[in-house]
PDB file of N, CA and C in Angstrom:
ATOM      1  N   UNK A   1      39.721 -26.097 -22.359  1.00  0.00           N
ATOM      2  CA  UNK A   1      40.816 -27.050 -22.290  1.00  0.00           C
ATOM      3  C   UNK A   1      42.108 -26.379 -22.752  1.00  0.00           C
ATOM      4  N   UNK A   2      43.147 -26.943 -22.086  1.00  0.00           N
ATOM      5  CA  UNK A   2      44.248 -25.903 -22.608  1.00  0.00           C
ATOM      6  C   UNK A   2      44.769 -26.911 -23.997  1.00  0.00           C
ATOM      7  N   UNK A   3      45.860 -25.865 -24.351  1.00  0.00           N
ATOM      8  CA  UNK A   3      46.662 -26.650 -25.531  1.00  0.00           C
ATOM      9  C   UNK A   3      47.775 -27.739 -24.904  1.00  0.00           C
ATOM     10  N   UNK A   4      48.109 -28.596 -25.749  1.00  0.00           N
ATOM     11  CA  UNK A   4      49.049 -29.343 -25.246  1.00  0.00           C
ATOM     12  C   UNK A   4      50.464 -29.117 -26.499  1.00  0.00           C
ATOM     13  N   UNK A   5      51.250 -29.069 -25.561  1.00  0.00           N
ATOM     14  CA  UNK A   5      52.798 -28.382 -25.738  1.00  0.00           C
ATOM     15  C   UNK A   5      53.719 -29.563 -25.625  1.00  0.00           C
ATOM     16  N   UNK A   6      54.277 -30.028 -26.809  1.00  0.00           N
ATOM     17  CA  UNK A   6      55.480 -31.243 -26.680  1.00  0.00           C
ATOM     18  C   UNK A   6      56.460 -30.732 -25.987  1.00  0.00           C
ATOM     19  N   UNK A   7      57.021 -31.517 -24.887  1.00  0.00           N
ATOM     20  CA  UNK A   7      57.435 -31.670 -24.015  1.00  0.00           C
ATOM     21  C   UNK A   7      59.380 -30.856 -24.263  1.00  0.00           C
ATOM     22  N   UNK A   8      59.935 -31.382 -25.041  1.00  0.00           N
ATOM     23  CA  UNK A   8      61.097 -31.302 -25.601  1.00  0.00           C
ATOM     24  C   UNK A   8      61.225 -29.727 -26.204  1.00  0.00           C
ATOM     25  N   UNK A   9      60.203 -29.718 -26.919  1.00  0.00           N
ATOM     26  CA  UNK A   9      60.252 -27.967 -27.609  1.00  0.00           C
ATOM     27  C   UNK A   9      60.040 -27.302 -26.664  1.00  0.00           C
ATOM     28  N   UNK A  10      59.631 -27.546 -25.715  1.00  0.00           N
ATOM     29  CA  UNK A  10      58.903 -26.745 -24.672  1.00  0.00           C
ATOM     30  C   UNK A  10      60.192 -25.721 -23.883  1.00  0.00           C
ATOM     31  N   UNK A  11      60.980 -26.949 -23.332  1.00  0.00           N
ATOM     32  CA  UNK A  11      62.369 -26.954 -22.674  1.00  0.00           C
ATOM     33  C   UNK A  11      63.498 -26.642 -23.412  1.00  0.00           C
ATOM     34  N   UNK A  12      63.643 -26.843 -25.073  1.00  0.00           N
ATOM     35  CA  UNK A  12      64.904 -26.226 -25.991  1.00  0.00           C
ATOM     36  C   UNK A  12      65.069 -24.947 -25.014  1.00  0.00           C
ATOM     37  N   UNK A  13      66.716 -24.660 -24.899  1.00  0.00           N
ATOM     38  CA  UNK A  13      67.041 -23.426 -24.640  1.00  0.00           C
ATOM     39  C   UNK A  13      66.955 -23.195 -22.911  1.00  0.00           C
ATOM     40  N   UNK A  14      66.158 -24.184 -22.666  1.00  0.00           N
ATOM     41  CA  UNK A  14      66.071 -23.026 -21.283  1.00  0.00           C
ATOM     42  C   UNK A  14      66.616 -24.685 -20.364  1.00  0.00           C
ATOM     43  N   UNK A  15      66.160 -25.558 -19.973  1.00  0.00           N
ATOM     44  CA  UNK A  15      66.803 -26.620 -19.845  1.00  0.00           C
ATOM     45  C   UNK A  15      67.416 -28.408 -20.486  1.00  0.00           C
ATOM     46  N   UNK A  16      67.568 -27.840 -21.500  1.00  0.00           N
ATOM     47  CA  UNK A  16      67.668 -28.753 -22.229  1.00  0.00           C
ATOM     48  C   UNK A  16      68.316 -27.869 -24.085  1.00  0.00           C
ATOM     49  N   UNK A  17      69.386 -28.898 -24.339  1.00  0.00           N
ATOM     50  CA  UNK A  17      69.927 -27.875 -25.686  1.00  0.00           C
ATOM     51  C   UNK A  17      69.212 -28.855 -26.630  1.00  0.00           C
ATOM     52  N   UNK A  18      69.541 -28.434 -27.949  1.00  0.00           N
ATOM     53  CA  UNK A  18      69.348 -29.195 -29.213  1.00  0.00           C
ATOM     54  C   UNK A  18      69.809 -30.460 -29.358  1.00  0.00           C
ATOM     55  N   UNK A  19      70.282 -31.154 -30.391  1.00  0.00           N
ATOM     56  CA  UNK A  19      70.609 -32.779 -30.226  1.00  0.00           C
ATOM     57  C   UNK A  19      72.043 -32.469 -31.323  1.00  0.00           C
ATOM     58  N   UNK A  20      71.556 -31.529 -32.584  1.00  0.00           N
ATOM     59  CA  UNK A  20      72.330 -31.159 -33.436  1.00  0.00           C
ATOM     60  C   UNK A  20      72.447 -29.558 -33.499  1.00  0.00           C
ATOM     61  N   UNK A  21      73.830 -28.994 -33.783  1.00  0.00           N
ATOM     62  CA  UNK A  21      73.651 -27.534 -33.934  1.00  0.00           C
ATOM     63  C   UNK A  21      74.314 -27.288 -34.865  1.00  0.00           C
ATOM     64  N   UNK A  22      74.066 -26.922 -35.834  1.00  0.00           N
ATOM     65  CA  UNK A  22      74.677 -26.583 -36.776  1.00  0.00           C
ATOM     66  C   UNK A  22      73.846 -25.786 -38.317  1.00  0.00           C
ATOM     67  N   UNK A  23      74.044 -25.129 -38.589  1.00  0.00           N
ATOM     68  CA  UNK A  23      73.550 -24.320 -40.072  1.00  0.00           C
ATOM     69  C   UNK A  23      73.710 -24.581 -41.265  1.00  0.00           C
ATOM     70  N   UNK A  24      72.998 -24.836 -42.567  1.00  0.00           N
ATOM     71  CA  UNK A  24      73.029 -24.779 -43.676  1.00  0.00           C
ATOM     72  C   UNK A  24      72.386 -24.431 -44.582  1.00  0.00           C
ATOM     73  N   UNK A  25      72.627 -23.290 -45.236  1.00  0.00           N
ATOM     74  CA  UNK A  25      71.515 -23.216 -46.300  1.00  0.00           C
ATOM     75  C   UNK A  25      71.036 -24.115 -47.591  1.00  0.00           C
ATOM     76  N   UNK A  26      72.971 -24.460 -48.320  1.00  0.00           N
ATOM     77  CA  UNK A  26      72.494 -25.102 -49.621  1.00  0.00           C
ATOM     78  C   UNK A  26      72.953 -26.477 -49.333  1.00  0.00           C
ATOM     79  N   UNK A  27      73.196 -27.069 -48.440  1.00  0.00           N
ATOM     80  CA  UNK A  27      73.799 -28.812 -48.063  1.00  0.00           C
ATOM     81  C   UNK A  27      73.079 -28.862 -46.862  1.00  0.00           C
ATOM     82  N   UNK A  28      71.836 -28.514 -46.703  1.00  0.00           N
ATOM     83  CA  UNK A  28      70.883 -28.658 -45.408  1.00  0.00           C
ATOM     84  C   UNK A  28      70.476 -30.330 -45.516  1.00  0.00           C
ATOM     85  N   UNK A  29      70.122 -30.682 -46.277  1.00  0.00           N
ATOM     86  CA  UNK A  29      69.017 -31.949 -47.096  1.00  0.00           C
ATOM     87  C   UNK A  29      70.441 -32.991 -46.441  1.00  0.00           C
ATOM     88  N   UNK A  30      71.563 -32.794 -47.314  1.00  0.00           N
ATOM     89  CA  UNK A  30      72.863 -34.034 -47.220  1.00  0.00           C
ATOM     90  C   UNK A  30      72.984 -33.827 -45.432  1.00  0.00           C
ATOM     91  N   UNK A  31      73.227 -32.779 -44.929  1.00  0.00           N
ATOM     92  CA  UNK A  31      73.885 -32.713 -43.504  1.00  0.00           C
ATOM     93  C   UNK A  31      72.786 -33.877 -42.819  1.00  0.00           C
ATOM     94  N   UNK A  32      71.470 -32.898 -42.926  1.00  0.00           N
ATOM     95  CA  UNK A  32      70.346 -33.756 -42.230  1.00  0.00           C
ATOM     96  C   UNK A  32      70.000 -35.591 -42.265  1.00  0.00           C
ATOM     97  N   UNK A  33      70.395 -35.463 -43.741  1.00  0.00           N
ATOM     98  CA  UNK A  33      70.987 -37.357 -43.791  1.00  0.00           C
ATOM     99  C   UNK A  33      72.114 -37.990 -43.417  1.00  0.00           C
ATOM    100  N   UNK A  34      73.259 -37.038 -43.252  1.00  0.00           N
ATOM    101  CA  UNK A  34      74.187 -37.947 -42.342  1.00  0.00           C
ATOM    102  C   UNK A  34      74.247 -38.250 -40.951  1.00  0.00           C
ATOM    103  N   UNK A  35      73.627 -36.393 -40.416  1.00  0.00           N
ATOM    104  CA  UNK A  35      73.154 -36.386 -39.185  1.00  0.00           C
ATOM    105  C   UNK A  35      72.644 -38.107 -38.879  1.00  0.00           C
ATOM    106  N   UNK A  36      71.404 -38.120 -39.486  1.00  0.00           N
ATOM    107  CA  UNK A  36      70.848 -39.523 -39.179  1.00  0.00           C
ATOM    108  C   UNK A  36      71.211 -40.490 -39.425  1.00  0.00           C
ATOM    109  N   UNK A  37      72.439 -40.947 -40.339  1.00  0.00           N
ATOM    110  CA  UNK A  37      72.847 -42.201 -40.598  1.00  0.00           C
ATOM    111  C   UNK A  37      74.024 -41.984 -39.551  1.00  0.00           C
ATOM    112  N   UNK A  38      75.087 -41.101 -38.803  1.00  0.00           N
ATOM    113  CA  UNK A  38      75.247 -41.392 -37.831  1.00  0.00           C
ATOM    114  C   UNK A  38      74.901 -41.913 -36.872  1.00  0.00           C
ATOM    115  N   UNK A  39      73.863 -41.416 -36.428  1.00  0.00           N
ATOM    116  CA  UNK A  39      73.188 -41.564 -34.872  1.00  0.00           C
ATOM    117  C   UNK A  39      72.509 -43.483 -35.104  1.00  0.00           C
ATOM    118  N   UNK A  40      72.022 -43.056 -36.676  1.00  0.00           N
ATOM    119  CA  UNK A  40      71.470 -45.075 -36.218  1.00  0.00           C
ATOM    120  C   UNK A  40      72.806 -45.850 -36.258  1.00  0.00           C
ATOM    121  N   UNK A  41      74.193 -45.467 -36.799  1.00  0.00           N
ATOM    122  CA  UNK A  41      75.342 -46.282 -37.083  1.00  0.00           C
ATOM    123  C   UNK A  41      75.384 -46.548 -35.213  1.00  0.00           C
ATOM    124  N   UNK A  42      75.650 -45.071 -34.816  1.00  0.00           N
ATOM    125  CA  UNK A  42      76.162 -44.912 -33.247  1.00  0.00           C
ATOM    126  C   UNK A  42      75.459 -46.254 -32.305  1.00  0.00           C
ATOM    127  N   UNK A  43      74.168 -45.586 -32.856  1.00  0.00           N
ATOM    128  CA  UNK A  43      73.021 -46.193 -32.152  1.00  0.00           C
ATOM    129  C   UNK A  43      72.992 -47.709 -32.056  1.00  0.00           C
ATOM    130  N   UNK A  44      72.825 -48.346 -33.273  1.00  0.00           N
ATOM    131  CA  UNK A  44      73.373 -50.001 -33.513  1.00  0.00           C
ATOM    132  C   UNK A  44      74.694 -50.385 -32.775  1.00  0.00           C
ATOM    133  N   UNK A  45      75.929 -49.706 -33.099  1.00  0.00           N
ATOM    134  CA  UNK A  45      76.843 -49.753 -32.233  1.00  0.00           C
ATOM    135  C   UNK A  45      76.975 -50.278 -30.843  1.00  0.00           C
ATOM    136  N   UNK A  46      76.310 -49.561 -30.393  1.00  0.00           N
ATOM    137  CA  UNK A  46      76.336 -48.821 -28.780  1.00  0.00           C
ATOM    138  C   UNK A  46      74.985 -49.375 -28.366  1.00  0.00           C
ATOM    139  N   UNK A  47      74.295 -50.585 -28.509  1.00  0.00           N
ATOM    140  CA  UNK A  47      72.687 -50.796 -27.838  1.00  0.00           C
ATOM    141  C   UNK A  47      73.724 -51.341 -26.446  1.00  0.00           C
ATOM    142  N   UNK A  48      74.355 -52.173 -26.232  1.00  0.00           N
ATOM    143  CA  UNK A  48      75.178 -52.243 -24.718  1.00  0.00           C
ATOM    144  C   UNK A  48      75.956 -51.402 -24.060  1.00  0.00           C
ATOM    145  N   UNK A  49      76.016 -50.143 -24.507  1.00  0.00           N
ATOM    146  CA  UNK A  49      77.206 -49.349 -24.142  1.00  0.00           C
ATOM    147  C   UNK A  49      76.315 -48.178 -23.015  1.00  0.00           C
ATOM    148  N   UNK A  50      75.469 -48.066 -23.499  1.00  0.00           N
ATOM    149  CA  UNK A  50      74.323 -47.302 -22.165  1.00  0.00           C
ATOM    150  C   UNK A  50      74.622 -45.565 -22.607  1.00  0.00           C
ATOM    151  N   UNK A  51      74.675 -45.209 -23.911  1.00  0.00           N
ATOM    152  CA  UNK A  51      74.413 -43.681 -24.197  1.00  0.00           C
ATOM    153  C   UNK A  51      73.272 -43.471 -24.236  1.00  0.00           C
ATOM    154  N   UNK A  52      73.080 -42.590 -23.813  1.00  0.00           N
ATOM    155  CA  UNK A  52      72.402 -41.789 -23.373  1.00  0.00           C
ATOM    156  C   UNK A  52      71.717 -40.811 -24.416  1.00  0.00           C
ATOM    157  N   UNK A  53      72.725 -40.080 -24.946  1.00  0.00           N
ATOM    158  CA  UNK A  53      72.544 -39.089 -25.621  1.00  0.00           C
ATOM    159  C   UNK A  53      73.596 -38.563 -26.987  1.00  0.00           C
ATOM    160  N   UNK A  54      73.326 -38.461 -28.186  1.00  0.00           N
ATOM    161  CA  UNK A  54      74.690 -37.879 -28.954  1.00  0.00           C
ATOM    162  C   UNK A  54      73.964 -36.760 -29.846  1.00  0.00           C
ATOM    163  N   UNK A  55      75.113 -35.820 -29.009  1.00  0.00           N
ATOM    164  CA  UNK A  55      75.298 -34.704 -29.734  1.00  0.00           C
ATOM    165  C   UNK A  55      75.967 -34.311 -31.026  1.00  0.00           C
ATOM    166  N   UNK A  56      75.752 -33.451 -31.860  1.00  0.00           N
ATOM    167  CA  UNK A  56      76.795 -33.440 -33.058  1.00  0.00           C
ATOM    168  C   UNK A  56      76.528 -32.008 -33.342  1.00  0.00           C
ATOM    169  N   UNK A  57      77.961 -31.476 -33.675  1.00  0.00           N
ATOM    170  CA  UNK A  57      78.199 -30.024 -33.988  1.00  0.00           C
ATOM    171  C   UNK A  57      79.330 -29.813 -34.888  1.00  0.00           C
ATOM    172  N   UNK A  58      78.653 -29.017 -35.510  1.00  0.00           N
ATOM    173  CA  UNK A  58      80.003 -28.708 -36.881  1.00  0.00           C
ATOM    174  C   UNK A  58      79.996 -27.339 -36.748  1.00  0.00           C
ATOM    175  N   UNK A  59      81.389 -27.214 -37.418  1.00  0.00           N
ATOM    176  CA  UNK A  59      82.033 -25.723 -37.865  1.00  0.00           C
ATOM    177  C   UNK A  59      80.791 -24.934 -39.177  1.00  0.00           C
ATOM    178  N   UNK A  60      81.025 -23.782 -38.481  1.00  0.00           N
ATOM    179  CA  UNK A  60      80.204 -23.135 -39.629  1.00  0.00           C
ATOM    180  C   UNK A  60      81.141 -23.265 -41.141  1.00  0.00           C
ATOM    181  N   UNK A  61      82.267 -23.099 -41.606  1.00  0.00           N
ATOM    182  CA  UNK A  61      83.167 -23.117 -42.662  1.00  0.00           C
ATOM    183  C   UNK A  61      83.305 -24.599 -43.086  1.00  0.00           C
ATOM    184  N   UNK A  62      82.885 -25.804 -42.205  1.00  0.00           N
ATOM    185  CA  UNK A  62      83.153 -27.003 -42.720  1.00  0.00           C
ATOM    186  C   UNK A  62      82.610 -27.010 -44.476  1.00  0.00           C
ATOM    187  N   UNK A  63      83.450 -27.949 -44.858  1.00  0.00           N
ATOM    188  CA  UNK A  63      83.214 -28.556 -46.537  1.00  0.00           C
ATOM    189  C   UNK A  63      83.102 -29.360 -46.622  1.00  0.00           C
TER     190      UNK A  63
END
């Protein structure tokens, strides 16, 4: 039987990008929680608005 391969990781990079891009070593934990309290703010927002998809990207130097 073969292995089974999630669908999304599969495709990163080759047709399909990331959702978030961005780096952190020592504010990884905070980014990763706003990351997500965006997207559910967006998300609640926008249930009639028909997105699709949100991306989010920061500057490497942001503070």
């Amino acid at each position: 039987m073969g292995q089974k391969v999630h669908p999304v990781g599969f495709r990163l990079g080759i047709t399909r990008t990331w959702d978030s891009r961005w780096f952190e070593d020592k504010q990884y934990r905070q980014w990763l929680h706003e990351d997500l309290a965006m997207r559910k703010q967006i998300d609640s927002l926008s249930r009639s608005a028909a997105v699709s998809k949100v991306e989010i990207e920061r500057r490497a130097n942001q503070a």
